[in-house]
Structure formats: C-alpha cells, structure tokens
PDB file of N, CA and C in Angstrom:
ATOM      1  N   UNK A   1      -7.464   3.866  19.784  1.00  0.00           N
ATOM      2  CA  UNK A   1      -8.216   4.227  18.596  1.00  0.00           C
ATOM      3  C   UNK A   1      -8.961   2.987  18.106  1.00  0.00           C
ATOM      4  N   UNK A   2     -10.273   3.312  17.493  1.00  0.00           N
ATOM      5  CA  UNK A   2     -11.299   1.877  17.364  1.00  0.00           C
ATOM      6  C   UNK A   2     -10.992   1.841  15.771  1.00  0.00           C
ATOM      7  N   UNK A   3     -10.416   1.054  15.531  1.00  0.00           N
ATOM      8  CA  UNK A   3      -9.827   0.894  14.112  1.00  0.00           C
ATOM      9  C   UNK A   3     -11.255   0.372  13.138  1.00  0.00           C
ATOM     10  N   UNK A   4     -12.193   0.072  13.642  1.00  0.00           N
ATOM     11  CA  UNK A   4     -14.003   0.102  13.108  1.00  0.00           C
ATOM     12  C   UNK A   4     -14.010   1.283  12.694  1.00  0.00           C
ATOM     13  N   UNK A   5     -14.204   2.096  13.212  1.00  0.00           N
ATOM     14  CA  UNK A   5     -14.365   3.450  12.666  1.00  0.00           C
ATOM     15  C   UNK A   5     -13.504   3.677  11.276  1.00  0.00           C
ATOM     16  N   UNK A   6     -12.234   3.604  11.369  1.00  0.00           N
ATOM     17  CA  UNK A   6     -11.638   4.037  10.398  1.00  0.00           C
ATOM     18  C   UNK A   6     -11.779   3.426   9.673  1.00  0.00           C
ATOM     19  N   UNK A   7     -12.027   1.775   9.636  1.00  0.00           N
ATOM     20  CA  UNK A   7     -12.561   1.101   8.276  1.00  0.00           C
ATOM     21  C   UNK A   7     -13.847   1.449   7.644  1.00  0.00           C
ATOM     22  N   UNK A   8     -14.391   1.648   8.363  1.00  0.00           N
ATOM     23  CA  UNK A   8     -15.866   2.640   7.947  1.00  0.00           C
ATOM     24  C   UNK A   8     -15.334   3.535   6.569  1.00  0.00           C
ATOM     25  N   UNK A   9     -14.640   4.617   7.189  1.00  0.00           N
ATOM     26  CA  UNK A   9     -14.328   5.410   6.152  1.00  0.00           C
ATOM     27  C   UNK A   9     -13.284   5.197   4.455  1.00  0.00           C
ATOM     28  N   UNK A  10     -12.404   3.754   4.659  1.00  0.00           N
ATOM     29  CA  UNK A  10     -11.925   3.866   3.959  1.00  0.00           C
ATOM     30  C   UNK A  10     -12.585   2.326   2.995  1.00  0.00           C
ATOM     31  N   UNK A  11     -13.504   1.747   3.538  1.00  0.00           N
ATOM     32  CA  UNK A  11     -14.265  -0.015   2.550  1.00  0.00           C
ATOM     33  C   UNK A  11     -13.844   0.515   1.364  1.00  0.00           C
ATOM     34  N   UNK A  12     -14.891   1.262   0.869  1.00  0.00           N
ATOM     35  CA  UNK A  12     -15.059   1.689  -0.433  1.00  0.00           C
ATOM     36  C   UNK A  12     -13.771   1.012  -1.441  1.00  0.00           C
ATOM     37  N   UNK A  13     -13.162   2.241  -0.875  1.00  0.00           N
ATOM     38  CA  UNK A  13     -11.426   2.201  -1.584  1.00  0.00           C
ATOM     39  C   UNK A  13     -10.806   0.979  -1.708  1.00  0.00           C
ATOM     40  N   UNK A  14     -11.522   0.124  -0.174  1.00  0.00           N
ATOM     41  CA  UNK A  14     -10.497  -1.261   0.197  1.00  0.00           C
ATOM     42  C   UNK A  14     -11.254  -2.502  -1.168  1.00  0.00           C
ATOM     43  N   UNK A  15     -12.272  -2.376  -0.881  1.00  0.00           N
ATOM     44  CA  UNK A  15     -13.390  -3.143  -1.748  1.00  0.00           C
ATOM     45  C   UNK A  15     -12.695  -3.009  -3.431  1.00  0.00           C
ATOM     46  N   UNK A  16     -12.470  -1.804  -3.615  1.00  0.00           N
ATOM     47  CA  UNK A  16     -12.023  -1.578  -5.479  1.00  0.00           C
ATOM     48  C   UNK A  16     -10.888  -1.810  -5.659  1.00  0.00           C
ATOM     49  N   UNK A  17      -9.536  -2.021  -4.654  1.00  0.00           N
ATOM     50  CA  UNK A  17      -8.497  -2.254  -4.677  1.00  0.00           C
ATOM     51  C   UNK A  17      -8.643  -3.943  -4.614  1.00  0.00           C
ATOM     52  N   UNK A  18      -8.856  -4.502  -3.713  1.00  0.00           N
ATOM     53  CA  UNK A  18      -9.570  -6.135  -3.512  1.00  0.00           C
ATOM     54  C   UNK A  18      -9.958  -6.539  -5.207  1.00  0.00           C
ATOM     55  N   UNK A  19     -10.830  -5.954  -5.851  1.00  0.00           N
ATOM     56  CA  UNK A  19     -11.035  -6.613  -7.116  1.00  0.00           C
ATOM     57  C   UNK A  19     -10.896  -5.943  -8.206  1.00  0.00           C
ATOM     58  N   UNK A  20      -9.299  -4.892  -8.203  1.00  0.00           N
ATOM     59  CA  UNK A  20      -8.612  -4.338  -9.426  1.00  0.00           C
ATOM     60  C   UNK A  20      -8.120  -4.913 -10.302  1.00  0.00           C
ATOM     61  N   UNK A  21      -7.705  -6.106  -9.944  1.00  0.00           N
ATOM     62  CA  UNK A  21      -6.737  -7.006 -10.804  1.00  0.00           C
ATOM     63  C   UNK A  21      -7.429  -8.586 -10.954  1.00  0.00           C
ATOM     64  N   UNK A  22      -8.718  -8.716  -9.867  1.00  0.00           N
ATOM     65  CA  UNK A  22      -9.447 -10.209 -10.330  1.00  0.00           C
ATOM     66  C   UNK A  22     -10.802  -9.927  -9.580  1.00  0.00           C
ATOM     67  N   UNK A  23     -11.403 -10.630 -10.255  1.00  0.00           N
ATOM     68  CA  UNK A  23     -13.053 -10.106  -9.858  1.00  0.00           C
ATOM     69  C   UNK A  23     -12.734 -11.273  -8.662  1.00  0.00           C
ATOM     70  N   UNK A  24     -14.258 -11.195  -7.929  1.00  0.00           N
ATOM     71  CA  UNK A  24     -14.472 -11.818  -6.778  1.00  0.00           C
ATOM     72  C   UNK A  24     -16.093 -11.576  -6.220  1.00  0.00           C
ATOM     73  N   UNK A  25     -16.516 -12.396  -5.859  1.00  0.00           N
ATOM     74  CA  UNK A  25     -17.158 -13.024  -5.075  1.00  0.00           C
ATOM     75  C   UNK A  25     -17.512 -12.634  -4.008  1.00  0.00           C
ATOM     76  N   UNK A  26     -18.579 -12.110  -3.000  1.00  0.00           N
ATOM     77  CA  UNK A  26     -18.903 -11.248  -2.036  1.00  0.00           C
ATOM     78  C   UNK A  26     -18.396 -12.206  -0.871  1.00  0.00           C
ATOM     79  N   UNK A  27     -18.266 -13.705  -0.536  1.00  0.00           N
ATOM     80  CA  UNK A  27     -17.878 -13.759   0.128  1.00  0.00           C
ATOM     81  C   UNK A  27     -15.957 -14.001   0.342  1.00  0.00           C
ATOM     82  N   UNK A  28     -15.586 -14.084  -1.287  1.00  0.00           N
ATOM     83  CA  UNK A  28     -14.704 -13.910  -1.796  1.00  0.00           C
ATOM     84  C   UNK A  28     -13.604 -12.813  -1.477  1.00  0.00           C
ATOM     85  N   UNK A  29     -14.369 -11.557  -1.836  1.00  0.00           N
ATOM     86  CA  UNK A  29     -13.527 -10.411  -1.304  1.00  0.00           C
ATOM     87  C   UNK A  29     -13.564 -10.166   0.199  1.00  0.00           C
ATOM     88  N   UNK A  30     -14.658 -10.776   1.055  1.00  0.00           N
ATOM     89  CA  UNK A  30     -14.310 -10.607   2.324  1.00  0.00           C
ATOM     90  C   UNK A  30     -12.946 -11.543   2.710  1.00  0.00           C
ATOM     91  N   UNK A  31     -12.547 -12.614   2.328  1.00  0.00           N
ATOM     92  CA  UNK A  31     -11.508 -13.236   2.466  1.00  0.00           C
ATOM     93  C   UNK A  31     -10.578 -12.249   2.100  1.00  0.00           C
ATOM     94  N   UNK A  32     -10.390 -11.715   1.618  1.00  0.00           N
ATOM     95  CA  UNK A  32      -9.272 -11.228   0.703  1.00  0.00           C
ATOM     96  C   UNK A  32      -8.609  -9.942   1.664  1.00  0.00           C
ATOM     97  N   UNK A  33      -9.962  -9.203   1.885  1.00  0.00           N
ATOM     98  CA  UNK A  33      -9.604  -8.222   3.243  1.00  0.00           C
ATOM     99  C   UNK A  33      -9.310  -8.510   4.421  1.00  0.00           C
ATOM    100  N   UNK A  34      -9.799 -10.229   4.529  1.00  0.00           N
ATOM    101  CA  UNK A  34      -9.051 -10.168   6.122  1.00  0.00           C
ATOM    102  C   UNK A  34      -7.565 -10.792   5.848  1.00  0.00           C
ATOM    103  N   UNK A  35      -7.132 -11.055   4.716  1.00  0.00           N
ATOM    104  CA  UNK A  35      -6.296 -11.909   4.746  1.00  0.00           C
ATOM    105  C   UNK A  35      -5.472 -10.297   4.552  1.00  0.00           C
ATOM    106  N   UNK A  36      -5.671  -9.469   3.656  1.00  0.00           N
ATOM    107  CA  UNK A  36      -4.751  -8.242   3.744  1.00  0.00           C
ATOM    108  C   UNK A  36      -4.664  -7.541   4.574  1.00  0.00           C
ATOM    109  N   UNK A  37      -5.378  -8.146   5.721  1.00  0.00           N
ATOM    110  CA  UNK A  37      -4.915  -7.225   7.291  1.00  0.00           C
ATOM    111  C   UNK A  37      -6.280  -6.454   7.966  1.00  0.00           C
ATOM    112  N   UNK A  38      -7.244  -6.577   7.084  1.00  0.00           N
ATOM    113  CA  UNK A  38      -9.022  -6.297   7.884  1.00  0.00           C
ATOM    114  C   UNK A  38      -9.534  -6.841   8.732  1.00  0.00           C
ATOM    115  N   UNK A  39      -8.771  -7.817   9.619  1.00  0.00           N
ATOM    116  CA  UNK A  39      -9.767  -8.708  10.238  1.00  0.00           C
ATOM    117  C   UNK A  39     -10.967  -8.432  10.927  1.00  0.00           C
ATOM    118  N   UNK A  40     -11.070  -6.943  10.950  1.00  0.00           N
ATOM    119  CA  UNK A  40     -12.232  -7.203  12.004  1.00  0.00           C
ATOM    120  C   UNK A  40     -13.670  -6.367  10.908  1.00  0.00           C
ATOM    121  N   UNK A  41     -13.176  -6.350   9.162  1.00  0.00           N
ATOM    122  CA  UNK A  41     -14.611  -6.226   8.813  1.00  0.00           C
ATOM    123  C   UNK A  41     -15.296  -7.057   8.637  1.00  0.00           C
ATOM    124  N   UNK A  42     -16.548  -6.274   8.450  1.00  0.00           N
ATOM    125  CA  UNK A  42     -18.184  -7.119   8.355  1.00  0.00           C
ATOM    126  C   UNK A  42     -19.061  -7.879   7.400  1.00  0.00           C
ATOM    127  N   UNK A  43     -18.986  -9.112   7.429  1.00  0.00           N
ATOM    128  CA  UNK A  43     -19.450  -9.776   6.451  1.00  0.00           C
ATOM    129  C   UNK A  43     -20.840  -8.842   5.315  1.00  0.00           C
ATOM    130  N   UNK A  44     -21.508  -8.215   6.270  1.00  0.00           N
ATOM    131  CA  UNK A  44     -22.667  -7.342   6.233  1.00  0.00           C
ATOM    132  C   UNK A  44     -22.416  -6.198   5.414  1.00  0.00           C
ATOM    133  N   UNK A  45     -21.428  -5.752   5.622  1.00  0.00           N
ATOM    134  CA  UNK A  45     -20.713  -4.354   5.577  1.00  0.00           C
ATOM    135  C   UNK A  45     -20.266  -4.457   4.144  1.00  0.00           C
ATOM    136  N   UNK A  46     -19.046  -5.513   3.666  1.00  0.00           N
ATOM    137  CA  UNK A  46     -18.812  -6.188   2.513  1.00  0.00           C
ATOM    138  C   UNK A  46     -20.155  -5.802   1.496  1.00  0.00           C
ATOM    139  N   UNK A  47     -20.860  -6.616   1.491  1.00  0.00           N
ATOM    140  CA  UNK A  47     -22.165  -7.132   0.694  1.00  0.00           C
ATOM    141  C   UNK A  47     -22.829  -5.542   0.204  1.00  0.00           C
ATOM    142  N   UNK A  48     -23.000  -4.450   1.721  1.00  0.00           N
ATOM    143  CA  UNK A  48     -23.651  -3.689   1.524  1.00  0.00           C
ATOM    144  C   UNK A  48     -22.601  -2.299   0.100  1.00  0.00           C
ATOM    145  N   UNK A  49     -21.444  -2.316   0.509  1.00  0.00           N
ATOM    146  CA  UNK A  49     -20.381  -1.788  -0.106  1.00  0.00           C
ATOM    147  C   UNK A  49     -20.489  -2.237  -1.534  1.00  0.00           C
ATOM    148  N   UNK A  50     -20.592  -3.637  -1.803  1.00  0.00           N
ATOM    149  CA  UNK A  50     -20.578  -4.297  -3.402  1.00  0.00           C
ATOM    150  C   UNK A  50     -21.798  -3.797  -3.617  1.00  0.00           C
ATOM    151  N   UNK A  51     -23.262  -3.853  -2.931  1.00  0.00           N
ATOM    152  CA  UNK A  51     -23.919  -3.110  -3.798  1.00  0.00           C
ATOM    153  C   UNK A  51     -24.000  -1.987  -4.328  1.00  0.00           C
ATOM    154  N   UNK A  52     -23.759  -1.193  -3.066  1.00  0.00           N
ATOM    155  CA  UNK A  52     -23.644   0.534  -3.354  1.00  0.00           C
ATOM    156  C   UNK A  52     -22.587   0.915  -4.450  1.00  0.00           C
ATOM    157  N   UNK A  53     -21.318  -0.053  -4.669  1.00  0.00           N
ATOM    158  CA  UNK A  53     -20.244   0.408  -5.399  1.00  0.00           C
ATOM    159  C   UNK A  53     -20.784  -0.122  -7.241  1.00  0.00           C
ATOM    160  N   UNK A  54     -21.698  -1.123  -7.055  1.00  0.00           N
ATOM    161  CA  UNK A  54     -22.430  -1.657  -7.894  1.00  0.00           C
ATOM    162  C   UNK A  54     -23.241  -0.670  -8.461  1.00  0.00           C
ATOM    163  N   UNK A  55     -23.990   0.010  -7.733  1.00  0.00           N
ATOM    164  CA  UNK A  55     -25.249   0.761  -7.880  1.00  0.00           C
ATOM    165  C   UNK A  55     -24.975   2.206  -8.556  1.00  0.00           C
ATOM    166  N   UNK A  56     -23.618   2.437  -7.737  1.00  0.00           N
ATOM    167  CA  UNK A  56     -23.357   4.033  -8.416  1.00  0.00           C
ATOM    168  C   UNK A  56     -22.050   3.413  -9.581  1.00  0.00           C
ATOM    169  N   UNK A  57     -22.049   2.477 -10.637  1.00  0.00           N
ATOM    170  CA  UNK A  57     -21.695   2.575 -12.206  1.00  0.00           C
ATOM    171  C   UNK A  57     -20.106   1.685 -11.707  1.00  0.00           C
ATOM    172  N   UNK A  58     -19.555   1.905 -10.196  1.00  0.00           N
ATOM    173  CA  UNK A  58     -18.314   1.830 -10.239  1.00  0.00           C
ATOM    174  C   UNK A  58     -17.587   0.108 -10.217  1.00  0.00           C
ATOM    175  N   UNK A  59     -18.745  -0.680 -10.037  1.00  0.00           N
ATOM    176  CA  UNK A  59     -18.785  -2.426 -10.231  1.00  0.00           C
ATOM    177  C   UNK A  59     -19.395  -2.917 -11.437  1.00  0.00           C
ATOM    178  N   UNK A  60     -19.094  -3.768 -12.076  1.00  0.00           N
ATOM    179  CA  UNK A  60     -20.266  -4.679 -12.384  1.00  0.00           C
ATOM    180  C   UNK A  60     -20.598  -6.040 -11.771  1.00  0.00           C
ATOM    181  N   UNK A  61     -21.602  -6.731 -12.205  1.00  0.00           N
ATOM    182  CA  UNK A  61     -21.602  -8.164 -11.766  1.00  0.00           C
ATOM    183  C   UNK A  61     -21.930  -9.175 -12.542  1.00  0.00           C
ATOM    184  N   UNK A  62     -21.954 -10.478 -12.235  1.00  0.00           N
ATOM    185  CA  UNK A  62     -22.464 -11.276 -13.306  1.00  0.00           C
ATOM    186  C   UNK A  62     -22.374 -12.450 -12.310  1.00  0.00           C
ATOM    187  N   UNK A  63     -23.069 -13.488 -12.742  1.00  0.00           N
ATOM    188  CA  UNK A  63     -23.170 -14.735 -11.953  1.00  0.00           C
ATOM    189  C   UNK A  63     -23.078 -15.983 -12.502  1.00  0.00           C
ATOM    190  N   UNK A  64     -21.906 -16.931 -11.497  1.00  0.00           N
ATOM    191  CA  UNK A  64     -21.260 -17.805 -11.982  1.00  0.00           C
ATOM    192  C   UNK A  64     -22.274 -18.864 -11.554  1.00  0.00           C
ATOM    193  N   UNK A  65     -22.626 -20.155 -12.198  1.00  0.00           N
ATOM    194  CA  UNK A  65     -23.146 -21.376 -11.375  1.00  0.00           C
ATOM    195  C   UNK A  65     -22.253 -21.698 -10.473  1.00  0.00           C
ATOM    196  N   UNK A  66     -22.240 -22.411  -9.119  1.00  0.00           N
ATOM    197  CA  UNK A  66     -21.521 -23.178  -8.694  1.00  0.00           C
ATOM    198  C   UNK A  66     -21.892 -25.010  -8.607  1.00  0.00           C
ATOM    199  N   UNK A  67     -21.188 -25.701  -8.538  1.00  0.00           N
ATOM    200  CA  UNK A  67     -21.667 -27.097  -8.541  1.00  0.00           C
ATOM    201  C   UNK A  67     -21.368 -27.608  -6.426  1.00  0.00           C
ATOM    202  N   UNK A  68     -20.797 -26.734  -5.718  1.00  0.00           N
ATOM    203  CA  UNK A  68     -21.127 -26.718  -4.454  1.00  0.00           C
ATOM    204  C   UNK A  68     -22.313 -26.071  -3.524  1.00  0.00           C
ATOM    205  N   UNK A  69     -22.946 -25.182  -4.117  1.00  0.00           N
ATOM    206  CA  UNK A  69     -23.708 -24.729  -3.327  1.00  0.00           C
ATOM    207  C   UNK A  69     -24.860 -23.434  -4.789  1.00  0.00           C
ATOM    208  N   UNK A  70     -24.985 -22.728  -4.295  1.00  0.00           N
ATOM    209  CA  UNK A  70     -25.838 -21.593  -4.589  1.00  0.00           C
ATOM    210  C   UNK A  70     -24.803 -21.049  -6.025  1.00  0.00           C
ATOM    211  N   UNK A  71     -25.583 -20.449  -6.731  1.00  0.00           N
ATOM    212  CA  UNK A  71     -24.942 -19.354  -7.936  1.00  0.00           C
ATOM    213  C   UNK A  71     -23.691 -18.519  -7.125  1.00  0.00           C
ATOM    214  N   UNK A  72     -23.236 -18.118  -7.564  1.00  0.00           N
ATOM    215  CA  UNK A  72     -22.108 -16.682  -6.984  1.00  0.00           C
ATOM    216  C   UNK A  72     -22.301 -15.748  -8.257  1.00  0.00           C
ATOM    217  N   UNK A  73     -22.712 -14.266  -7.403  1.00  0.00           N
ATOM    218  CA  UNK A  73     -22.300 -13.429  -8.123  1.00  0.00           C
ATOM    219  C   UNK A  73     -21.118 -12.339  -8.013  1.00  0.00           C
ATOM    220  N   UNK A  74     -20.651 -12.796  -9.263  1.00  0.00           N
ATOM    221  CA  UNK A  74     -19.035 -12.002  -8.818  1.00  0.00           C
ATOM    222  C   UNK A  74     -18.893 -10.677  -9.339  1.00  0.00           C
ATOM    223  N   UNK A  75     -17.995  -9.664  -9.074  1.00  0.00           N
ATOM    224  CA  UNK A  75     -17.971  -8.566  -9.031  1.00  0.00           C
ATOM    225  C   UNK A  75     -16.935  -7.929  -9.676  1.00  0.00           C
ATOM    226  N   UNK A  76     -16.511  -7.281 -10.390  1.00  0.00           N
ATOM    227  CA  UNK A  76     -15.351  -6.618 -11.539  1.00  0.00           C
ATOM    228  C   UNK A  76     -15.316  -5.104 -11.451  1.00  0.00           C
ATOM    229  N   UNK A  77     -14.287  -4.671 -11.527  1.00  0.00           N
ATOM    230  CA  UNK A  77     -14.231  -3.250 -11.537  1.00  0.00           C
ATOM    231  C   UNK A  77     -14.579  -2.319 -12.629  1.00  0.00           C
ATOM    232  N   UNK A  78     -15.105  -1.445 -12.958  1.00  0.00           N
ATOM    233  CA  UNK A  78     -15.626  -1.077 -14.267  1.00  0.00           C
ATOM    234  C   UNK A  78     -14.624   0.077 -14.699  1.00  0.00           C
ATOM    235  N   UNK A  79     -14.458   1.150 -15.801  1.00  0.00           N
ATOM    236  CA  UNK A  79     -13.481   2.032 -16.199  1.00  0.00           C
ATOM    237  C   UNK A  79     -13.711   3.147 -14.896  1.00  0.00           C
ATOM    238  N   UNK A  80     -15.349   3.641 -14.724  1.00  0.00           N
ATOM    239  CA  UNK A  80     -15.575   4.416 -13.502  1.00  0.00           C
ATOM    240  C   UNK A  80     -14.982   3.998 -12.451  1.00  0.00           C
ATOM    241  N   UNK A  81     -14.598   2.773 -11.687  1.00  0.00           N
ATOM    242  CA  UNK A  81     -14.339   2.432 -10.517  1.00  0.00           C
ATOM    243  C   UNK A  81     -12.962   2.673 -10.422  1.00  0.00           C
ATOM    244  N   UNK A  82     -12.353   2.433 -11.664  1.00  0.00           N
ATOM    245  CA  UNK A  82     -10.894   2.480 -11.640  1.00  0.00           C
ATOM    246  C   UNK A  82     -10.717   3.946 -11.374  1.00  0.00           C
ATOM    247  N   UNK A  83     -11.363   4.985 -12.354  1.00  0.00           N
ATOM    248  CA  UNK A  83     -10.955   6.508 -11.883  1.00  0.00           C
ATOM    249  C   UNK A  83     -11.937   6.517 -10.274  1.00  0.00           C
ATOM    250  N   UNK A  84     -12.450   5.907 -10.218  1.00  0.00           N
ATOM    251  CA  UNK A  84     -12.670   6.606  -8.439  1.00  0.00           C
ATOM    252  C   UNK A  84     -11.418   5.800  -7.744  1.00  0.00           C
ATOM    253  N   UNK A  85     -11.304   4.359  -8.074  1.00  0.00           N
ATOM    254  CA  UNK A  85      -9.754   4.484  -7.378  1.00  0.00           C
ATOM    255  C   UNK A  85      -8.607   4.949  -7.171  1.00  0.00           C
ATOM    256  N   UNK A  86      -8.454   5.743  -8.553  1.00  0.00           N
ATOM    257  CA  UNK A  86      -6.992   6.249  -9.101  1.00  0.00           C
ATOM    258  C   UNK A  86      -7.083   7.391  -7.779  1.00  0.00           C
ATOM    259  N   UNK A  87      -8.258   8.112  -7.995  1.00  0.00           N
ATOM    260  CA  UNK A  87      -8.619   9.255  -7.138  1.00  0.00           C
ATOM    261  C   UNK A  87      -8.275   9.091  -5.611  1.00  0.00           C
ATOM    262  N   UNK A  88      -8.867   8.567  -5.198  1.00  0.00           N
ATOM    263  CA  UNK A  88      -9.276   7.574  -3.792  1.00  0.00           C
ATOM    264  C   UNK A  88      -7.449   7.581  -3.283  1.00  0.00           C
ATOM    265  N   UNK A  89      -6.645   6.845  -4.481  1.00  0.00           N
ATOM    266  CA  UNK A  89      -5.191   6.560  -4.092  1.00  0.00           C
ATOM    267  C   UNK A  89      -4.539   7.927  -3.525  1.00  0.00           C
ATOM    268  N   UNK A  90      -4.832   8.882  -4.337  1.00  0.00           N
ATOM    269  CA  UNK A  90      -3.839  10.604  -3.942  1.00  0.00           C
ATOM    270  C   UNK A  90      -4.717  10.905  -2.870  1.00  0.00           C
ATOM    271  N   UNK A  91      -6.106  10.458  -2.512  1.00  0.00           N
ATOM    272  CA  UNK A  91      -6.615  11.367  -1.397  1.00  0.00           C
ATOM    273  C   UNK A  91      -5.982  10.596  -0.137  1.00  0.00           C
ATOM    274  N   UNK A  92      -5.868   9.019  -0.667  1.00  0.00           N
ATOM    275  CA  UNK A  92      -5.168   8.414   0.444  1.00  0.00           C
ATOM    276  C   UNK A  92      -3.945   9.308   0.914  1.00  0.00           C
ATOM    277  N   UNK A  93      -3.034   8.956  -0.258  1.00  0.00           N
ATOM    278  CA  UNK A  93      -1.933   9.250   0.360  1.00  0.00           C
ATOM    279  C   UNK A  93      -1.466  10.829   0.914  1.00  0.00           C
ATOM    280  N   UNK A  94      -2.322  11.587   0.363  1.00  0.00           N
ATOM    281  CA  UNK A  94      -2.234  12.968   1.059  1.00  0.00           C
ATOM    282  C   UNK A  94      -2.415  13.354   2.173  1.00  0.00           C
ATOM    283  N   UNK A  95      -3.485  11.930   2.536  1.00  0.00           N
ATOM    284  CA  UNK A  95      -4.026  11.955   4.149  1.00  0.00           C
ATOM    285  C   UNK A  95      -3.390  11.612   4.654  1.00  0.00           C
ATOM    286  N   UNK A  96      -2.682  10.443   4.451  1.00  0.00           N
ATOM    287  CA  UNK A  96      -1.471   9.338   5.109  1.00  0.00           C
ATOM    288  C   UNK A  96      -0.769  10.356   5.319  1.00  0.00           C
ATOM    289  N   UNK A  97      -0.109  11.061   4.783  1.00  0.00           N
ATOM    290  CA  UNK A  97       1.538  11.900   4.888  1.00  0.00           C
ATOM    291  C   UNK A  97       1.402  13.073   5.835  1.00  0.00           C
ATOM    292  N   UNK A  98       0.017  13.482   5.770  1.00  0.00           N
ATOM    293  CA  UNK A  98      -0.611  14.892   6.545  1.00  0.00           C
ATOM    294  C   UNK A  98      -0.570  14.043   8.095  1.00  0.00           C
ATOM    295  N   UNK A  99      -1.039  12.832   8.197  1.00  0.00           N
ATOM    296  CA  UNK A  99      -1.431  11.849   9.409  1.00  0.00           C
ATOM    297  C   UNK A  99      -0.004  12.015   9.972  1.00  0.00           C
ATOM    298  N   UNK A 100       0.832  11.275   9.466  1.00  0.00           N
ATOM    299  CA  UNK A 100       2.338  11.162  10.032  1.00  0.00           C
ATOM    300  C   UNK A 100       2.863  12.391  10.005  1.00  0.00           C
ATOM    301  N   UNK A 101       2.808  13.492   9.049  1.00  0.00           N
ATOM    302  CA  UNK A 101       3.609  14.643  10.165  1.00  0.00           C
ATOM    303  C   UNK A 101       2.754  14.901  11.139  1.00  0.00           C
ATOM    304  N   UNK A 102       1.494  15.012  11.250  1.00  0.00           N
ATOM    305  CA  UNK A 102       1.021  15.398  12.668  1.00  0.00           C
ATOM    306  C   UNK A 102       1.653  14.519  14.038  1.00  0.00           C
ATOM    307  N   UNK A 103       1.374  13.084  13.520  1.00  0.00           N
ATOM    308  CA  UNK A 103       1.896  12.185  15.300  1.00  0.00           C
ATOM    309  C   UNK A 103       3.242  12.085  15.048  1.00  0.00           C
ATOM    310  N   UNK A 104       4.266  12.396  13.800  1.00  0.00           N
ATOM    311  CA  UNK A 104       5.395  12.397  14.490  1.00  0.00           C
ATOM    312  C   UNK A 104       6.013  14.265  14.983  1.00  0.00           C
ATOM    313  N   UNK A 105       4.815  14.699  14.889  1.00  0.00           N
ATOM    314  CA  UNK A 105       5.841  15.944  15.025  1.00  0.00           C
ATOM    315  C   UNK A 105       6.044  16.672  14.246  1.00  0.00           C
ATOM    316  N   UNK A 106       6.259  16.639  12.905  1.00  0.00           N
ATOM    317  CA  UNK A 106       6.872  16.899  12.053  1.00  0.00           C
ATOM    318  C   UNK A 106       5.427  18.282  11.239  1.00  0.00           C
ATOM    319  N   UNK A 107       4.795  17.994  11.590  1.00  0.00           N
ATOM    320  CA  UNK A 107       3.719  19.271  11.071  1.00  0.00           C
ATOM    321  C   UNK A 107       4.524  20.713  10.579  1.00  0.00           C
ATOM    322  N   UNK A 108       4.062  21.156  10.055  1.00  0.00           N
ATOM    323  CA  UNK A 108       4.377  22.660   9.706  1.00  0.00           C
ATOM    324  C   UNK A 108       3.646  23.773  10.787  1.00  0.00           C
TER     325      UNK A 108
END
C-alpha cells in the first residue's frame, strides 16, 4: 500500500491537529509531521494545505520578523478549524474501527 496516497486524504486533518495547541510556521509544521511519523510528506503539499485551510476561514495567519532570514508567517487555528477538527476526529475514528474489523476479520 503507497502510504502517499493515504496522506493525500488525511493533510488537512494532520495540518489542524499539528497547530491545535501552538501555531507554527509553514516550514515549522512540516517538521512537526515528519517528526510525528509523516516522513514522506511534501514540503509543497504543506504550504499548499496552509493556504487552502487558510482560505476556507479554518486558519489564520500573521507574520513574525525573523532576525535569521526572511519574515515567517505563522499559522493558528481559528474556532471554525477547531469544529472541522472536532469533526474530522469521529470521521477518523469511525473509519479507523470500520478499517480494522475489515483486515482483522472481524467485519459484520
């Protein structure tokens, strides 16, 4: 199984969970996902996700100076993002539990 694919479907979710509890930084939260076990998403992919999650109400942003390099603009979860996460969490786990009775067997 190409585990790309399935990150495809679930960024979104991974992205609002990544900066529920501390904003971050686009190249910021890509750290954060590989360090929680993403290694193989896309720097590209990241960026494009913060905007779109930006764009439809569920981010905000704001931009920090840095004294190493370029501005950073960092990214916060807004009250909308949190209910698309809350959401996002039961569709997870309904899927998760439906997933494992199917490969262990256990299906109805």
């Amino acid at each position: 199984m190409d585990a790309t694919q399935l990150l495809k479907g679930v960024l979104d979710v991974a992205v609002l969970a990544v900066v529920e509890t501390e904003d971050g930084y686009g190249y910021d939260v890509v750290r954060r996902l590989r360090t929680a076990g993403l290694e193989e998403v896309g720097d590209a992919s990241v960026y494009g996700t913060l905007r779109r999650l930006y764009s439809a109400g569920a981010l905000t942003s704001y931009v920090v100076p840095s004294e190493e390099g370029p501005h950073r603009k960092y990214y916060g979860i807004t009250a909308q993002g949190r209910s698309m996460l809350e959401l996002q969490r039961k569709v997870w786990n309904e899927f998760a539990h439906t997933m494992n009775d199917l490969l262990t067997g256990e299906a109805a």
